[in-house]
C-alpha atoms as a PDB file:
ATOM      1  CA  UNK A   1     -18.920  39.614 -38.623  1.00  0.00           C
ATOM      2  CA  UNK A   2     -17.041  40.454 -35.281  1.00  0.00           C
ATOM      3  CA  UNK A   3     -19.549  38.579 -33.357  1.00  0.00           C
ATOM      4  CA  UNK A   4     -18.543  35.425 -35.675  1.00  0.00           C
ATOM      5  CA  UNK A   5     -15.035  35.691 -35.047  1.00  0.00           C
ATOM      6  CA  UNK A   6     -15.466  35.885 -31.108  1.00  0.00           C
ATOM      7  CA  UNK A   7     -18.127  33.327 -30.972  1.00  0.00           C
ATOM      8  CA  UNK A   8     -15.467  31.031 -33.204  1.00  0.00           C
ATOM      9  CA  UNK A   9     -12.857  32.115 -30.823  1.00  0.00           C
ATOM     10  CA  UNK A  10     -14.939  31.414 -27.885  1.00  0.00           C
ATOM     11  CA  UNK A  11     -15.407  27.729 -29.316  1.00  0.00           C
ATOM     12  CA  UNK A  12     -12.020  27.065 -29.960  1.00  0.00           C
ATOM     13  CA  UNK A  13     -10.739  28.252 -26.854  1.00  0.00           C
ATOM     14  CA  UNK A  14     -13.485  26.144 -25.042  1.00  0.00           C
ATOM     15  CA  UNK A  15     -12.485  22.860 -27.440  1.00  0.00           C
ATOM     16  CA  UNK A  16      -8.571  23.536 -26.150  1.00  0.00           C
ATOM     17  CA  UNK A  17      -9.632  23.723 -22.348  1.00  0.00           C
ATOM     18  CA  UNK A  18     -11.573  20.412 -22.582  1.00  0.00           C
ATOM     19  CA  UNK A  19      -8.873  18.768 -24.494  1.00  0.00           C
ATOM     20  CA  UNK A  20      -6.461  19.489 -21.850  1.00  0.00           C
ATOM     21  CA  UNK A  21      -8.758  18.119 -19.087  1.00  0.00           C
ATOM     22  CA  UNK A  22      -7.250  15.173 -17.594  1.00  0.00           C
ATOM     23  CA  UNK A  23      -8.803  12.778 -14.799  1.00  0.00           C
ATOM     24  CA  UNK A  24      -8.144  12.953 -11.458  1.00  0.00           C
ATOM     25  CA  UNK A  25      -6.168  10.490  -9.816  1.00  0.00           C
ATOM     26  CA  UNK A  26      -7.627   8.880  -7.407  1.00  0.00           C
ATOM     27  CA  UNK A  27      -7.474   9.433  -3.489  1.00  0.00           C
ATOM     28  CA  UNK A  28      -6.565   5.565  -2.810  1.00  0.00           C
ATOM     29  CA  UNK A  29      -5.242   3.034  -4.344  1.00  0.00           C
ATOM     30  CA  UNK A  30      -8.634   0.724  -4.071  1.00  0.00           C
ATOM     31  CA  UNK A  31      -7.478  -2.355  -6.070  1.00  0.00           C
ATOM     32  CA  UNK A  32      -9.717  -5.099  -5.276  1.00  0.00           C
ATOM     33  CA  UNK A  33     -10.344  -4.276  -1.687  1.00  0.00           C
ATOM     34  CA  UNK A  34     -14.423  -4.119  -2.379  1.00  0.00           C
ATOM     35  CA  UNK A  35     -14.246  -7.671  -4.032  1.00  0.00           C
ATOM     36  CA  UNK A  36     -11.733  -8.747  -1.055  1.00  0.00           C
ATOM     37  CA  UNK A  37     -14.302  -7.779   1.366  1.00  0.00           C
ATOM     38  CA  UNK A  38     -17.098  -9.539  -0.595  1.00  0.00           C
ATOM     39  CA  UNK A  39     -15.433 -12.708  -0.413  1.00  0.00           C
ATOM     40  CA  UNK A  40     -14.915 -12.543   3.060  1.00  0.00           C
ATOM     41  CA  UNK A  41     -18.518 -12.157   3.265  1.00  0.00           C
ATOM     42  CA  UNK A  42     -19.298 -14.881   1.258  1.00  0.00           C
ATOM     43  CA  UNK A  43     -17.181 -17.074   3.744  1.00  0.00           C
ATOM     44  CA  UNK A  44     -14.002 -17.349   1.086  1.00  0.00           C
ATOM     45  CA  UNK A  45     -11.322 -19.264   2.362  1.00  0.00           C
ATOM     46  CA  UNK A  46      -9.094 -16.833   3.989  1.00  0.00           C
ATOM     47  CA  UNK A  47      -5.546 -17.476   3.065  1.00  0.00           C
ATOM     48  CA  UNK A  48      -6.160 -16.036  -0.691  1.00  0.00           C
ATOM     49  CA  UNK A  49      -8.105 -13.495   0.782  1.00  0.00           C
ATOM     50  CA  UNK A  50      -4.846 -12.540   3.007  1.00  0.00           C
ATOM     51  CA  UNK A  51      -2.263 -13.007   0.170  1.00  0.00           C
ATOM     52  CA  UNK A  52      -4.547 -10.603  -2.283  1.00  0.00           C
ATOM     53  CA  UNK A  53      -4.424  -7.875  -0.088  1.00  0.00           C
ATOM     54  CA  UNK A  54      -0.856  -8.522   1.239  1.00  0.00           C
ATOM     55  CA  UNK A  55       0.018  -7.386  -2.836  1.00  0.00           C
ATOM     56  CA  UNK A  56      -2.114  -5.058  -3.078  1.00  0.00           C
ATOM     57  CA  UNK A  57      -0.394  -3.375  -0.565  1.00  0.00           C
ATOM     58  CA  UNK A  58       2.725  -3.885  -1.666  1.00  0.00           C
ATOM     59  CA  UNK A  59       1.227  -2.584  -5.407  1.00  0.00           C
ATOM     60  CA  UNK A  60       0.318   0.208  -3.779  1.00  0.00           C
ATOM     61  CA  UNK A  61       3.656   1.142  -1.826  1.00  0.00           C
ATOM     62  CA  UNK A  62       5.827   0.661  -4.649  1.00  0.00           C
ATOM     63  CA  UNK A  63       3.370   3.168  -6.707  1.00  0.00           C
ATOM     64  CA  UNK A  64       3.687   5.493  -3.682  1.00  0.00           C
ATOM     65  CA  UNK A  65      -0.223   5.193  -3.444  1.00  0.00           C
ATOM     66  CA  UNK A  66      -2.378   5.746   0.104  1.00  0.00           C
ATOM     67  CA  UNK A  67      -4.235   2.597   0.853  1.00  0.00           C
ATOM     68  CA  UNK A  68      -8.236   3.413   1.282  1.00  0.00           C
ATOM     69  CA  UNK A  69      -9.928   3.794   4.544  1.00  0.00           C
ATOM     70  CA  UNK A  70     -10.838   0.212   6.072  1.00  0.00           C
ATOM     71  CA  UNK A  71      -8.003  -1.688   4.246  1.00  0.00           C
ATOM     72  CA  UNK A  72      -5.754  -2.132   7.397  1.00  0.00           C
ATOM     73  CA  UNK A  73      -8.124  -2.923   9.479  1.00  0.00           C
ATOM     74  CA  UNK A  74      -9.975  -5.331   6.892  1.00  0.00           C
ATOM     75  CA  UNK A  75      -6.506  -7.209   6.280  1.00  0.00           C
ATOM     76  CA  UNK A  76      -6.475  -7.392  10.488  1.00  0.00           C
ATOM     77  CA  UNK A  77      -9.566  -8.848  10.754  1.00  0.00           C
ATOM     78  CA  UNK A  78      -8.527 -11.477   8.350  1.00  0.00           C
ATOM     79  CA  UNK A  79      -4.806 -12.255  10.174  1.00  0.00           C
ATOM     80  CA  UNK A  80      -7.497 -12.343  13.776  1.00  0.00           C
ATOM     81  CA  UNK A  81      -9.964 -15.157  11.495  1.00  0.00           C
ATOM     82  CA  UNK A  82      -6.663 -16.752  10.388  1.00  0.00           C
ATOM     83  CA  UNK A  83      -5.332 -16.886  13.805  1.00  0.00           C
ATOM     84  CA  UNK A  84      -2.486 -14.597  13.960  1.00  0.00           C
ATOM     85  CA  UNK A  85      -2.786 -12.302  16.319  1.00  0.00           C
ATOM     86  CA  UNK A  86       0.161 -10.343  16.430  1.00  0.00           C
ATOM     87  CA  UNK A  87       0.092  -8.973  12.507  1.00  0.00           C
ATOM     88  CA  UNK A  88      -4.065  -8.187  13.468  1.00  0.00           C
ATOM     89  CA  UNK A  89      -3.071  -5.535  16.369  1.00  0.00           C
ATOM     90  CA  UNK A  90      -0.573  -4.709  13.888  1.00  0.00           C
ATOM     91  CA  UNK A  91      -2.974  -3.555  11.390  1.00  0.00           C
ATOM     92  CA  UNK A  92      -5.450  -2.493  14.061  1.00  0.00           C
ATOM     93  CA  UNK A  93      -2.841   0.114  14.979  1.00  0.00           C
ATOM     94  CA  UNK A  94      -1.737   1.463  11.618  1.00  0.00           C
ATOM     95  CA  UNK A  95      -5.131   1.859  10.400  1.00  0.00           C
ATOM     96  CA  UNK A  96      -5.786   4.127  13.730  1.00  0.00           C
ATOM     97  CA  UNK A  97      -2.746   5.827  12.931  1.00  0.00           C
ATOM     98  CA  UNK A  98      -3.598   6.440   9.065  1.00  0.00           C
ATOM     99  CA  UNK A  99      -7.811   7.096   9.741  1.00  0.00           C
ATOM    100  CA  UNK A 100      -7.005   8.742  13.574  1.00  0.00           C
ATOM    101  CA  UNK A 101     -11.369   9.411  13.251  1.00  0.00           C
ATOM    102  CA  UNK A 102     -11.692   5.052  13.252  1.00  0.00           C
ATOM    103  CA  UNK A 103      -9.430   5.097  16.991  1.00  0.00           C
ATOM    104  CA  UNK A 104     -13.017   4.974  18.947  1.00  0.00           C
ATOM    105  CA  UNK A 105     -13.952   2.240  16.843  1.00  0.00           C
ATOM    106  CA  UNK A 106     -10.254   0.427  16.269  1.00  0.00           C
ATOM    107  CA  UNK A 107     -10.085   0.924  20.576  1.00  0.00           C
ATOM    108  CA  UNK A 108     -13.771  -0.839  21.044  1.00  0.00           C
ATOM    109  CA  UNK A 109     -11.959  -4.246  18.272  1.00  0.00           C
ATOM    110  CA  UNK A 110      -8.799  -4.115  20.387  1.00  0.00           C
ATOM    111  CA  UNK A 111     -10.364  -4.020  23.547  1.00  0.00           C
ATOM    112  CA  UNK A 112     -11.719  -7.247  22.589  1.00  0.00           C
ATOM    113  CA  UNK A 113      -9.154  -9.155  21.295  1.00  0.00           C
ATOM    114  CA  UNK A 114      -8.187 -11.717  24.511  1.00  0.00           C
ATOM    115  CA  UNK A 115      -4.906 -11.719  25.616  1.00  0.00           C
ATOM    116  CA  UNK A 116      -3.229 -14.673  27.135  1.00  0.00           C
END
């Protein structure tokens, strides 16, 4: 009988732990950046593709959420295609800033970008 009451004890206790389980929140606030990036592939015009990430940023900031790794420099490579090259070193920069392990990478893309 005492091995009933601890094994129903056990089970209950175990039932109460996994009710109180919540899911993690997530590291970034991802949005639609992977579908963003896919229609950039696909050759999507790119003034959409700049405004959907512009508010997904701004989503993100006024949710205090950390925008994923690649997202600043994704949105940069778009303002560069779109012919603004002032907001795409602007980018460039903060996502070296944010993701300091990209700066070899971020250095090689502005290194390239011509400068009048």
């Amino acid at each position: 009988m005492k091995l009933t009451r601890i094994g129903t004890m056990a089970l209950a206790m175990s039932a109460l732990l996994t009710g109180c389980a919540q899911a993690p929140k997530p590291l970034y606030a991802w949005g639609s950046f992977p579908a963003q990036q896919y229609a950039y592939l696909k050759g999507d015009t790119l003034a959409p593709q700049i405004e959907a990430m512009e508010k997904m940023r701004e989503e993100a900031r006024s949710k205090d959420e950390k925008l994923p790794p690649g997202f600043r420099a994704h949105l940069g490579l778009l303002y560069g295609k779109a012919g603004q090259d002032d907001r795409m070193v602007e980018q460039l920069v903060d996502e070296k800033s944010t993701f300091p392990e990209a700066s070899a990478y971020i250095d090689f893309l502005l290194a390239r970008i011509k400068k009048p």
